[in-house]
PDB file of N, CA and C in Angstrom:
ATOM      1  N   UNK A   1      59.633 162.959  68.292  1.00  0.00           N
ATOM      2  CA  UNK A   1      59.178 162.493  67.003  1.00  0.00           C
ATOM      3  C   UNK A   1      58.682 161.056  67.167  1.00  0.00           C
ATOM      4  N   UNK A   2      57.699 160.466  66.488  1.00  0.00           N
ATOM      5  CA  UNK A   2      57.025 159.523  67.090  1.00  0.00           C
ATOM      6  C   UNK A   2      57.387 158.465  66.124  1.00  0.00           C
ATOM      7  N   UNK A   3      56.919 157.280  65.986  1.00  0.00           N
ATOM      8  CA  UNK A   3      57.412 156.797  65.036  1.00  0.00           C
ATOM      9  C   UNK A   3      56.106 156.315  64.253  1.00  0.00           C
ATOM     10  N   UNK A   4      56.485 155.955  62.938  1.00  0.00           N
ATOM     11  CA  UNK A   4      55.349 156.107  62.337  1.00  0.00           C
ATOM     12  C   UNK A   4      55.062 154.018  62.034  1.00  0.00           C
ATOM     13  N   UNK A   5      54.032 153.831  61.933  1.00  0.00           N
ATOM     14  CA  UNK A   5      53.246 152.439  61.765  1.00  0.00           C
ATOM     15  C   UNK A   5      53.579 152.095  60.583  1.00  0.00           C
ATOM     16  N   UNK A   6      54.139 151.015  60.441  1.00  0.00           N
ATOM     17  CA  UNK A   6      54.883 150.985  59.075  1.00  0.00           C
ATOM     18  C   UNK A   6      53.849 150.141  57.340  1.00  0.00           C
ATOM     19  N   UNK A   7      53.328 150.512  56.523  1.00  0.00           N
ATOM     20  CA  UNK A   7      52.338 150.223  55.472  1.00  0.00           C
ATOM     21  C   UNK A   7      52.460 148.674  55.938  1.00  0.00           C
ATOM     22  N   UNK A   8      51.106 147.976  55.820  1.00  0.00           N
ATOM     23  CA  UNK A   8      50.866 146.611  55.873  1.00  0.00           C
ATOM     24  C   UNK A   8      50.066 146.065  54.715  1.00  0.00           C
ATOM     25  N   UNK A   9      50.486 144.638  53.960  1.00  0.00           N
ATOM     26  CA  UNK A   9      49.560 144.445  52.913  1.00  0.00           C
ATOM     27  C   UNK A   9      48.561 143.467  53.758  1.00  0.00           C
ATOM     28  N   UNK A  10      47.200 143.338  53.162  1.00  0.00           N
ATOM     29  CA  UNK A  10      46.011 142.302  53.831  1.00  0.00           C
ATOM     30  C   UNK A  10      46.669 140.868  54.152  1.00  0.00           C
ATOM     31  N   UNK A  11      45.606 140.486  54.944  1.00  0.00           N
ATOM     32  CA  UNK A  11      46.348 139.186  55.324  1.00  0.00           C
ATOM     33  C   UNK A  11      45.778 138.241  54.065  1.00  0.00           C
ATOM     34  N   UNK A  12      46.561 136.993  54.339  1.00  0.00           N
ATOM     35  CA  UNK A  12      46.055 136.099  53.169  1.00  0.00           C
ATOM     36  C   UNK A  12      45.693 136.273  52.059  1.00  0.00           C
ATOM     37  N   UNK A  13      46.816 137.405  51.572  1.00  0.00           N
ATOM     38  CA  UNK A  13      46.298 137.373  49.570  1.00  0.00           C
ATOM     39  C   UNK A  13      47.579 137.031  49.204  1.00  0.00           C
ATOM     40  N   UNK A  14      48.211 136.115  49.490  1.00  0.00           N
ATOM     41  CA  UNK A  14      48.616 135.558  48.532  1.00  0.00           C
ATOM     42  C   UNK A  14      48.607 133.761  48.253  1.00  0.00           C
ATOM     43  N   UNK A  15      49.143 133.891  46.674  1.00  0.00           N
ATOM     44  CA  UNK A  15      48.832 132.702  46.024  1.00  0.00           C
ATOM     45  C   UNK A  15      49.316 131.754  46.359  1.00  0.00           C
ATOM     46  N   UNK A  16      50.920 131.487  46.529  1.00  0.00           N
ATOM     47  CA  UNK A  16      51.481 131.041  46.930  1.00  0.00           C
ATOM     48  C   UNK A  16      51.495 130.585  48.390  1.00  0.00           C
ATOM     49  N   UNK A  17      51.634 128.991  47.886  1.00  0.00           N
ATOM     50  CA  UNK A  17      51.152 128.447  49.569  1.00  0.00           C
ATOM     51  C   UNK A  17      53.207 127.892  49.847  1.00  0.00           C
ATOM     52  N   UNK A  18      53.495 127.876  50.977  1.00  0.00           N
ATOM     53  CA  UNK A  18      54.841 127.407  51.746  1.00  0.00           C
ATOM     54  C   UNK A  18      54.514 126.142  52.209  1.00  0.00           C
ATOM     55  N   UNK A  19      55.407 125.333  52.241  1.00  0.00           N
ATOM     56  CA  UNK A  19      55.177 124.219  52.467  1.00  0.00           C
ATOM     57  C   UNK A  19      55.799 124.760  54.259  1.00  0.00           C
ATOM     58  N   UNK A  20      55.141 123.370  55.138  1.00  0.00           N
ATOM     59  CA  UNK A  20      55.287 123.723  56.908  1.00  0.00           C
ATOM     60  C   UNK A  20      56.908 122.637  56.855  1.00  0.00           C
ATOM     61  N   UNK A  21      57.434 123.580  57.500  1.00  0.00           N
ATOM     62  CA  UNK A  21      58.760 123.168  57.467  1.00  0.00           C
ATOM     63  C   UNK A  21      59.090 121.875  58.561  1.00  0.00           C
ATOM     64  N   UNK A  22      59.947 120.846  58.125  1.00  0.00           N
ATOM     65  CA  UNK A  22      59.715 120.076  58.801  1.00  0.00           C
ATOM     66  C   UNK A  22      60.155 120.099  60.561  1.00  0.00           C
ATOM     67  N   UNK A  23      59.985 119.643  61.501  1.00  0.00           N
ATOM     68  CA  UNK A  23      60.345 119.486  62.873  1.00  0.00           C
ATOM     69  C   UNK A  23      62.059 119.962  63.265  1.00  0.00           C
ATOM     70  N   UNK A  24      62.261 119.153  62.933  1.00  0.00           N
ATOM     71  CA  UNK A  24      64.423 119.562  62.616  1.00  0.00           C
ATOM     72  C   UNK A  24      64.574 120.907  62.161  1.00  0.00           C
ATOM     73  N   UNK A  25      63.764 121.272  61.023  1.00  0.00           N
ATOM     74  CA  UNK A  25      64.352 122.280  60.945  1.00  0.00           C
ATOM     75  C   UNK A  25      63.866 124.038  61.520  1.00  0.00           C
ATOM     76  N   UNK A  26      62.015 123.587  62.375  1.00  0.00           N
ATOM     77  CA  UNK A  26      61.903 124.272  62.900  1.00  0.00           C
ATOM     78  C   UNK A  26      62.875 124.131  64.653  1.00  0.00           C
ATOM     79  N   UNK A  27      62.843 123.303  65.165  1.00  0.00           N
ATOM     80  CA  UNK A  27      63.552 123.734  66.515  1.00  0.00           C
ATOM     81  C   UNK A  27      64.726 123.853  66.216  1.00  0.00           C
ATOM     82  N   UNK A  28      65.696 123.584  65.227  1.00  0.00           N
ATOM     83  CA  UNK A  28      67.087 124.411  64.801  1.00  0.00           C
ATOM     84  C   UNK A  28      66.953 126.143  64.959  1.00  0.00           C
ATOM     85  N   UNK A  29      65.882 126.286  63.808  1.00  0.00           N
ATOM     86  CA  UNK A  29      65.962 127.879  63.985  1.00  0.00           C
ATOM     87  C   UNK A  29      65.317 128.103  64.789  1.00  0.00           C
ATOM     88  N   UNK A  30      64.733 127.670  66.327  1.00  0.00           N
ATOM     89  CA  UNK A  30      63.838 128.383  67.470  1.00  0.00           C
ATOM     90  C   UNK A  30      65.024 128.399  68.276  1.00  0.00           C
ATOM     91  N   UNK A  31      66.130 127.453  68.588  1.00  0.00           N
ATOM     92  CA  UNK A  31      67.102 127.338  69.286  1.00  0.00           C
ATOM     93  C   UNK A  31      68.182 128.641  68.827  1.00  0.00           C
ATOM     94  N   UNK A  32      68.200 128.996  67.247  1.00  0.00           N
ATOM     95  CA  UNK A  32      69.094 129.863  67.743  1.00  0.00           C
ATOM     96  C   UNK A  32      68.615 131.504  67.209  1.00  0.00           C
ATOM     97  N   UNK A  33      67.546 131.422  67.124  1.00  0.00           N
ATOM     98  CA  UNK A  33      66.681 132.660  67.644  1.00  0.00           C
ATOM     99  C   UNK A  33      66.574 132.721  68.740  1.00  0.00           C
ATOM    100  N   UNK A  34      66.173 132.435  69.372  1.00  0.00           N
ATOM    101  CA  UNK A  34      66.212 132.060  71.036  1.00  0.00           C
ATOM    102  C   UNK A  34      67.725 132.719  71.820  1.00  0.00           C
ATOM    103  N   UNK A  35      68.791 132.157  70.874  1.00  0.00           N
ATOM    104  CA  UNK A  35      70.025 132.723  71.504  1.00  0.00           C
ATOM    105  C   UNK A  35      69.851 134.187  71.223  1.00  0.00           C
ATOM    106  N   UNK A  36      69.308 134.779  70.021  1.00  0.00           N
ATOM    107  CA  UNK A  36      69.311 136.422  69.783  1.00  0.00           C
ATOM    108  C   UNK A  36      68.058 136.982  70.536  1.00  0.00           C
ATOM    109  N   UNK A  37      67.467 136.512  71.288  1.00  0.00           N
ATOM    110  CA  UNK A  37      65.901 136.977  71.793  1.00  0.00           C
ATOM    111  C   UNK A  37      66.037 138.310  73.150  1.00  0.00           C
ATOM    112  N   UNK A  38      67.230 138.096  73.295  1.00  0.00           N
ATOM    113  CA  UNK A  38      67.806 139.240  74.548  1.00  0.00           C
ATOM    114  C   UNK A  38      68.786 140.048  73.769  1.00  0.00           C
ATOM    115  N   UNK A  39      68.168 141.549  74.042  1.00  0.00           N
ATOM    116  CA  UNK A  39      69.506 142.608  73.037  1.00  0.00           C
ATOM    117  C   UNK A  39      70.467 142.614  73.849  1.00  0.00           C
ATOM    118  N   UNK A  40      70.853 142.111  75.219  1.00  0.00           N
ATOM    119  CA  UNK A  40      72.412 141.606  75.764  1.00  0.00           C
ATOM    120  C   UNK A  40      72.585 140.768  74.538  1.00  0.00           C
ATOM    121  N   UNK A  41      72.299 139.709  74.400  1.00  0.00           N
ATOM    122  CA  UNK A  41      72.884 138.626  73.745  1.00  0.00           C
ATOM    123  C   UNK A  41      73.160 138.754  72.310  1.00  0.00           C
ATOM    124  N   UNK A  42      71.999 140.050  71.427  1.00  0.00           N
ATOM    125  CA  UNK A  42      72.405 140.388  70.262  1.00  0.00           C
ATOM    126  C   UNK A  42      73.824 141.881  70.318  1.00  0.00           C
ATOM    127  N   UNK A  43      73.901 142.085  71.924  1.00  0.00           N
ATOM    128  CA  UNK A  43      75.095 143.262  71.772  1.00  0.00           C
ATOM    129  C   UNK A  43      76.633 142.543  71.520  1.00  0.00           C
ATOM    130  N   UNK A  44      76.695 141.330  72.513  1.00  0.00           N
ATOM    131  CA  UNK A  44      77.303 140.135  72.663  1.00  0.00           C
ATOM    132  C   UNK A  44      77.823 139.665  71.077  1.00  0.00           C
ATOM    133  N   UNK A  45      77.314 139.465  70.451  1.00  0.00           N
ATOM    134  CA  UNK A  45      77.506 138.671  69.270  1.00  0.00           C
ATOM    135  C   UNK A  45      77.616 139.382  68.293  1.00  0.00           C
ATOM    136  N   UNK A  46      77.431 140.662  68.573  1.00  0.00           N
ATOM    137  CA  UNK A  46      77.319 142.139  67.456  1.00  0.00           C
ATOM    138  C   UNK A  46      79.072 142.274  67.728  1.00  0.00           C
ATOM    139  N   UNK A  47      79.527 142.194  69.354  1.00  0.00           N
ATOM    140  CA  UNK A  47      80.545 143.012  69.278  1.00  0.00           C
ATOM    141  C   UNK A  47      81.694 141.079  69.128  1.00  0.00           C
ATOM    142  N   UNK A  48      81.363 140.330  69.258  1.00  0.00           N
ATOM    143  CA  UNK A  48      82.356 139.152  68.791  1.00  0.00           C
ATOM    144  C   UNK A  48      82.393 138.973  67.250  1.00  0.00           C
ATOM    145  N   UNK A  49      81.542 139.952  66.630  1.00  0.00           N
ATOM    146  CA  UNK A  49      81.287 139.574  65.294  1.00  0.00           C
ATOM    147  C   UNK A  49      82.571 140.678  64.900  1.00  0.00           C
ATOM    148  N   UNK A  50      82.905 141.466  65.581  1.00  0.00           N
ATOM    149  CA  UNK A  50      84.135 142.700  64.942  1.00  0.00           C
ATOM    150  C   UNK A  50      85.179 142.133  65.731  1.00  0.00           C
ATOM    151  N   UNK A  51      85.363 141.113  65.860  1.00  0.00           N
ATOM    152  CA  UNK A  51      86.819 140.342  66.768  1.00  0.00           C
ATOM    153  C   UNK A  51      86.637 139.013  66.357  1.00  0.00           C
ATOM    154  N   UNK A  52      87.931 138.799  66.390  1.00  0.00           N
ATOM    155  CA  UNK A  52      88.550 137.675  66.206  1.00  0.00           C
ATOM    156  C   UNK A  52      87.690 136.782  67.181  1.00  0.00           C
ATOM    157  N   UNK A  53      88.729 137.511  68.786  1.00  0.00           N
ATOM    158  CA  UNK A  53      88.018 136.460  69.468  1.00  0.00           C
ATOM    159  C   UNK A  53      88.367 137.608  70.875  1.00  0.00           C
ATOM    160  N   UNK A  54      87.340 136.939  72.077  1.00  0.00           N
ATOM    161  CA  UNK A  54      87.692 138.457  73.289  1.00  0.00           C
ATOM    162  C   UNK A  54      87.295 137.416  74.763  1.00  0.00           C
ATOM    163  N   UNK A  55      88.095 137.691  75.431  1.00  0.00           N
ATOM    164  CA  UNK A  55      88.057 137.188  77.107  1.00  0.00           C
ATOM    165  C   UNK A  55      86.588 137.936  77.473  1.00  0.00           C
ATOM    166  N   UNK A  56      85.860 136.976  78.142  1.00  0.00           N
ATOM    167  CA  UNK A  56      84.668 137.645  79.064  1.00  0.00           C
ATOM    168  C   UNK A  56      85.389 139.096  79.385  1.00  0.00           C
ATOM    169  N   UNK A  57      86.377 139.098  80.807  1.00  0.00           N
ATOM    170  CA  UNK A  57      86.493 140.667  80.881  1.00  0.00           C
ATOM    171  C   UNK A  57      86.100 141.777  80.391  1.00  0.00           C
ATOM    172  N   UNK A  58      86.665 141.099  78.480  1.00  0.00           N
ATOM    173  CA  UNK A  58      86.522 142.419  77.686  1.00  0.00           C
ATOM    174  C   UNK A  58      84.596 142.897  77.167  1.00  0.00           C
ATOM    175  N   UNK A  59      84.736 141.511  77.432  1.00  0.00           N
ATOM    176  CA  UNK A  59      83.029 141.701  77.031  1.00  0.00           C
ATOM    177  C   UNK A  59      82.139 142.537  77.992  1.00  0.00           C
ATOM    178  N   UNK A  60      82.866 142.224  79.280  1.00  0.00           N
ATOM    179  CA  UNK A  60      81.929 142.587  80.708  1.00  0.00           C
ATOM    180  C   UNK A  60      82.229 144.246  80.681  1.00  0.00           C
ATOM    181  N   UNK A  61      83.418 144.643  79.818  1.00  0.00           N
ATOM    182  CA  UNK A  61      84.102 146.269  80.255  1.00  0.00           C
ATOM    183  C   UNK A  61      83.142 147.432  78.891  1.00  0.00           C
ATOM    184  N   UNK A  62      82.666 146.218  77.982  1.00  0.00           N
ATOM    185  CA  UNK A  62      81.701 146.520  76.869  1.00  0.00           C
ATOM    186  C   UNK A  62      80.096 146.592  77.233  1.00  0.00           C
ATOM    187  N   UNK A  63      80.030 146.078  78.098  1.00  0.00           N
ATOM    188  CA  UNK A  63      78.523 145.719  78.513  1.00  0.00           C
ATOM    189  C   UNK A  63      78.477 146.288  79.870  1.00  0.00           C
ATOM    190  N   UNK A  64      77.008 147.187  79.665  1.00  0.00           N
ATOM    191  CA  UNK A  64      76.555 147.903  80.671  1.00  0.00           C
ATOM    192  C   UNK A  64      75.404 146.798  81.718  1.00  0.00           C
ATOM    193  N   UNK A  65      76.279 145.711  82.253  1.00  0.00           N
ATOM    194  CA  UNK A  65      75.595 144.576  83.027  1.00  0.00           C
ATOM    195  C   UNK A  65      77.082 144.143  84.137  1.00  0.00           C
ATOM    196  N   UNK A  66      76.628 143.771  85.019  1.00  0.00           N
ATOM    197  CA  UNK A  66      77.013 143.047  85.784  1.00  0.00           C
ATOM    198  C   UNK A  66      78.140 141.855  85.195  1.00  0.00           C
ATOM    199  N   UNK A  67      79.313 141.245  85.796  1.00  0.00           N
ATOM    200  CA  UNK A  67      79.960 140.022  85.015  1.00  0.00           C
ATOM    201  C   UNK A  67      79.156 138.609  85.289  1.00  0.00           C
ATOM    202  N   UNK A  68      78.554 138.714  86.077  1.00  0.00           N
ATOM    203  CA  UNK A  68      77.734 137.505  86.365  1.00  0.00           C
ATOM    204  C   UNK A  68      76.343 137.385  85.771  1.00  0.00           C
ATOM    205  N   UNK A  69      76.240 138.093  84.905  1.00  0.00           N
ATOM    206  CA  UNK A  69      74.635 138.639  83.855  1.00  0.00           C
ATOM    207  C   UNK A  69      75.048 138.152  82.372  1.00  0.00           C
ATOM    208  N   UNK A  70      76.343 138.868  82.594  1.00  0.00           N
ATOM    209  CA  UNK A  70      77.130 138.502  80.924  1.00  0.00           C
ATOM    210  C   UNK A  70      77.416 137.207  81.111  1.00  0.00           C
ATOM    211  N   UNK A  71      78.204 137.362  81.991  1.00  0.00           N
ATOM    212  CA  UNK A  71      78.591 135.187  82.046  1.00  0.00           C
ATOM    213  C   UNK A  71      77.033 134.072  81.303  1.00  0.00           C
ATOM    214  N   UNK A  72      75.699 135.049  82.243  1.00  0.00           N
ATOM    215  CA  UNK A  72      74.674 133.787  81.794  1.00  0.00           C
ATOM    216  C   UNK A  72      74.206 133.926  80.561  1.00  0.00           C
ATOM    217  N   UNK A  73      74.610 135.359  80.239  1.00  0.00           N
ATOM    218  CA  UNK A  73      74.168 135.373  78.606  1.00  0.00           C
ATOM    219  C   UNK A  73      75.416 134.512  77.425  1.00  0.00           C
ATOM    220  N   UNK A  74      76.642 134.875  78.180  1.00  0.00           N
ATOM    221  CA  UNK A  74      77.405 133.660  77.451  1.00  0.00           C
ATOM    222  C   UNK A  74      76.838 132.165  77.539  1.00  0.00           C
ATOM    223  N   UNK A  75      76.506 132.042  78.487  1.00  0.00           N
ATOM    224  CA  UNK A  75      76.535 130.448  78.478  1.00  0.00           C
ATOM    225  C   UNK A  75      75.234 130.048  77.655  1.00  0.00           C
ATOM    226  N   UNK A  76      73.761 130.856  77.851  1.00  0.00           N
ATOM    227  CA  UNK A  76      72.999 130.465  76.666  1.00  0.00           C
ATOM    228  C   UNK A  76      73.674 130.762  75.270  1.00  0.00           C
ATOM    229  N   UNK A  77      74.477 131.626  74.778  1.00  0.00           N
ATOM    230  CA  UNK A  77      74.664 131.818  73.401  1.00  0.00           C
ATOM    231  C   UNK A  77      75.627 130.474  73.064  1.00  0.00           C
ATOM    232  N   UNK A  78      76.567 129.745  74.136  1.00  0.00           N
ATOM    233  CA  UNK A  78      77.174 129.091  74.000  1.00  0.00           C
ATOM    234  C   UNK A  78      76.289 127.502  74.242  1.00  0.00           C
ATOM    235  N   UNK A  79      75.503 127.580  74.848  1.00  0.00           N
ATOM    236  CA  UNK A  79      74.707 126.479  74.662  1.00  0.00           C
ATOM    237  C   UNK A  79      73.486 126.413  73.612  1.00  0.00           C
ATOM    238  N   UNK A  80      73.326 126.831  72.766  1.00  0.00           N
ATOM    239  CA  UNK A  80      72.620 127.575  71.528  1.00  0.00           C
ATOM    240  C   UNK A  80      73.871 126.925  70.651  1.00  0.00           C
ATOM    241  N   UNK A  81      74.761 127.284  70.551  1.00  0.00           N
ATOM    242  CA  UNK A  81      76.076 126.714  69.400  1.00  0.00           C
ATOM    243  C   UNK A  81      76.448 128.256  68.972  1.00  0.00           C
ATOM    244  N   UNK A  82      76.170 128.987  69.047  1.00  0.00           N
ATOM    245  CA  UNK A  82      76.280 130.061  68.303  1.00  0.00           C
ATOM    246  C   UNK A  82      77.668 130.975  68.443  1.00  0.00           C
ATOM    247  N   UNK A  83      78.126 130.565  69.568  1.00  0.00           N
ATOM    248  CA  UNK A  83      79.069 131.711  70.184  1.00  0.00           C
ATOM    249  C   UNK A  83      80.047 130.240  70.687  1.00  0.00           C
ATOM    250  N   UNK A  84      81.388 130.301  70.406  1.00  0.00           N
ATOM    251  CA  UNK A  84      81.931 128.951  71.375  1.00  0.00           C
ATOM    252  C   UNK A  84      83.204 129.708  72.077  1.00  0.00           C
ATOM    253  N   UNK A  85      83.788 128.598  73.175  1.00  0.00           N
ATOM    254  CA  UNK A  85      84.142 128.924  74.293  1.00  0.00           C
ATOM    255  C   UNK A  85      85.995 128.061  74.205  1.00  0.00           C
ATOM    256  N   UNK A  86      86.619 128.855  74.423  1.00  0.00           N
ATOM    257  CA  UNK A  86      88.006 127.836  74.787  1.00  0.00           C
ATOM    258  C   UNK A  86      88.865 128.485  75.751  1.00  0.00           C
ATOM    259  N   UNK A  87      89.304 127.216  76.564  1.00  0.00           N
ATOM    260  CA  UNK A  87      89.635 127.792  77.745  1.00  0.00           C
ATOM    261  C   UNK A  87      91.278 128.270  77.696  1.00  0.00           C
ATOM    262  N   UNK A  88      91.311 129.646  78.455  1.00  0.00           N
ATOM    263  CA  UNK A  88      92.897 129.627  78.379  1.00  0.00           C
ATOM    264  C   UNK A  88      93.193 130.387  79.894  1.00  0.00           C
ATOM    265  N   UNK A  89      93.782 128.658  80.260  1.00  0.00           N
ATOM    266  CA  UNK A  89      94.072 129.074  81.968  1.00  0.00           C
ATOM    267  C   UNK A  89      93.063 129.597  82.659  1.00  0.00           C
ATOM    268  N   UNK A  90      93.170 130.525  83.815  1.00  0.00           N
ATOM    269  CA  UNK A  90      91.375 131.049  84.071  1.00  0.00           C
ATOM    270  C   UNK A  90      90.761 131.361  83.411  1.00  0.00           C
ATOM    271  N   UNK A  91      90.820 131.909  82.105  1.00  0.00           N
ATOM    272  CA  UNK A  91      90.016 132.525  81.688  1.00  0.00           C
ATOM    273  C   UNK A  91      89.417 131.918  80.250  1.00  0.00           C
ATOM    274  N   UNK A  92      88.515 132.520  80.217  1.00  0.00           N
ATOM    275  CA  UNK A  92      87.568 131.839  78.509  1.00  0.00           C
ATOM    276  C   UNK A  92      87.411 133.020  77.735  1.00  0.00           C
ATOM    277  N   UNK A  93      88.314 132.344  76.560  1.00  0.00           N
ATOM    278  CA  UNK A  93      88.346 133.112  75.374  1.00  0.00           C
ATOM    279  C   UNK A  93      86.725 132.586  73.990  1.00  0.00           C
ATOM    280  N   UNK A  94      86.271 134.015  74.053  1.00  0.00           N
ATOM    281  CA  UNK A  94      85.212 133.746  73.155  1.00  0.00           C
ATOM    282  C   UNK A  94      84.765 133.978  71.996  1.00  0.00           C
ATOM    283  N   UNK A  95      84.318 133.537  70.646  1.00  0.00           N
ATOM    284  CA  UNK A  95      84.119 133.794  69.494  1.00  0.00           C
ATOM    285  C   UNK A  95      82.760 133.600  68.812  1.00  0.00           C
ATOM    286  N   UNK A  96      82.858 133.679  67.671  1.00  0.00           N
ATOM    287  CA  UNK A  96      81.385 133.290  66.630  1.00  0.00           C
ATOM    288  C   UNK A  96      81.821 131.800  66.277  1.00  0.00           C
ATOM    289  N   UNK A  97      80.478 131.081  66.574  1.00  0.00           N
ATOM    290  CA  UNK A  97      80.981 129.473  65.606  1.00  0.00           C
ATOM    291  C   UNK A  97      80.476 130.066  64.348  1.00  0.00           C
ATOM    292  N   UNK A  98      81.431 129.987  63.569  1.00  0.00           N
ATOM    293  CA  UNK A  98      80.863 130.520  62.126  1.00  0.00           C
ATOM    294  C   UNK A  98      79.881 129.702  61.343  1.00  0.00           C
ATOM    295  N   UNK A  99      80.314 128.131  61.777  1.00  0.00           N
ATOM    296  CA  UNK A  99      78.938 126.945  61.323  1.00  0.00           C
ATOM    297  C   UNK A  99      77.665 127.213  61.794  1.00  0.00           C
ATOM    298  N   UNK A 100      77.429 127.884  62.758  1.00  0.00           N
ATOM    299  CA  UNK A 100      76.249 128.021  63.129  1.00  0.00           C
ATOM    300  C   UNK A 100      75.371 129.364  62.821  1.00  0.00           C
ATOM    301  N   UNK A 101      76.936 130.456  63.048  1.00  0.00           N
ATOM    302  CA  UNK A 101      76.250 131.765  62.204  1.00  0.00           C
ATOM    303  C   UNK A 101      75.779 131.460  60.612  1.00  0.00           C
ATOM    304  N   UNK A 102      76.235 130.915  59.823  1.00  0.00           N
ATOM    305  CA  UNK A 102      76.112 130.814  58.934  1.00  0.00           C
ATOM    306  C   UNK A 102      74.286 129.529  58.384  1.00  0.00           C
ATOM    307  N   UNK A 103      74.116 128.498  59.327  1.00  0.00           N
ATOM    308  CA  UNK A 103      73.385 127.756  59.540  1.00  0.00           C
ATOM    309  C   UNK A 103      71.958 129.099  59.729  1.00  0.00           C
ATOM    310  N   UNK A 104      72.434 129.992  61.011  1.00  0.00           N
ATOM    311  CA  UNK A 104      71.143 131.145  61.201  1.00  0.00           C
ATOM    312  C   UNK A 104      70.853 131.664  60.356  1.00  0.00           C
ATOM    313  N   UNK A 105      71.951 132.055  59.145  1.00  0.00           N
ATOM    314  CA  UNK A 105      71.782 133.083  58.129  1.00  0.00           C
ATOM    315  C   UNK A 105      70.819 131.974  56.515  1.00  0.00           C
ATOM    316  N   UNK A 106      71.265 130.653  56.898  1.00  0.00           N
ATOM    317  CA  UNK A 106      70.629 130.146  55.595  1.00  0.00           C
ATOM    318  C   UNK A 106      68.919 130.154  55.977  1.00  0.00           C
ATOM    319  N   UNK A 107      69.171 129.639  57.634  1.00  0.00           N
ATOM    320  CA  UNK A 107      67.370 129.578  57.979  1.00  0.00           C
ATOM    321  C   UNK A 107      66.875 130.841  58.136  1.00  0.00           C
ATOM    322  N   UNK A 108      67.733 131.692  58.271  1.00  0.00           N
ATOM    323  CA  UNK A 108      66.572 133.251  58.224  1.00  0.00           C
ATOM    324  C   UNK A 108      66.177 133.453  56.668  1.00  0.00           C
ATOM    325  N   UNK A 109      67.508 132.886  56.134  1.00  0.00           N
ATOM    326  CA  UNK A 109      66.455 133.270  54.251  1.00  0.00           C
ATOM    327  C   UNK A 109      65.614 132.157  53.743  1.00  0.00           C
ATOM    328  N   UNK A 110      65.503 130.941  54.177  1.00  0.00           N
ATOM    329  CA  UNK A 110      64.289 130.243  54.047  1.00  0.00           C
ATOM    330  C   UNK A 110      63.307 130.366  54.536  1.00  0.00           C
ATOM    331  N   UNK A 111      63.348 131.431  55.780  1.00  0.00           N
ATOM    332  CA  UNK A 111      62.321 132.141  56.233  1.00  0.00           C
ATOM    333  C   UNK A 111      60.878 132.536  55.258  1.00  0.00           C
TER     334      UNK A 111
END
């Protein structure tokens, strides 16, 4: 079954002009779009979003990748702000920064 092309309205009819958003607040939201731009990184944050909080391991036993693939997709989501990191003994326990999920969710609706 194929998929079908989804209805498009013309370009440029409408009235309403948007103002160009300023500098700050475009590389805010390119930085953490950028963290969702790999569906590792949106599986990542899909499955920390139904947990509290989860050790790489558990992430790596969830993800059909390598632990050293997931590790680099942690570390961009974690250098993005989006996902943060605390250490316990070897291992790093990981979560949602909710300031920042929440920061993505106001700039996707000013979108």
């Amino acid at each position: 079954m194929g998929r079908t092309k989804p209805e498009s309205q013309p370009c440029c009819t409408t009235s309403e002009k948007l103002a160009l958003p300023d500098v700050v607040w475009a590389e805010d939201l390119a930085k953490l779009t950028w963290a969702l731009a790999h569906p590792a990184r949106v599986r990542i944050v899909r499955l920390l979003l139904n947990r509290t909080s989860c050790m790489c391991g558990e992430i790596v036993e969830e993800m059909p990748l390598a632990q050293s693939t997931v590790s680099q997709h942690l570390k961009i989501l974690k250098e993005t702000g989006l996902v943060q990191g605390e250490i316990d003994g070897p291992r790093v326990c990981y979560c949602i920064n909710p300031v920042a999920l929440a920061k993505l969710k106001k700039f996707i609706a000013e979108l």
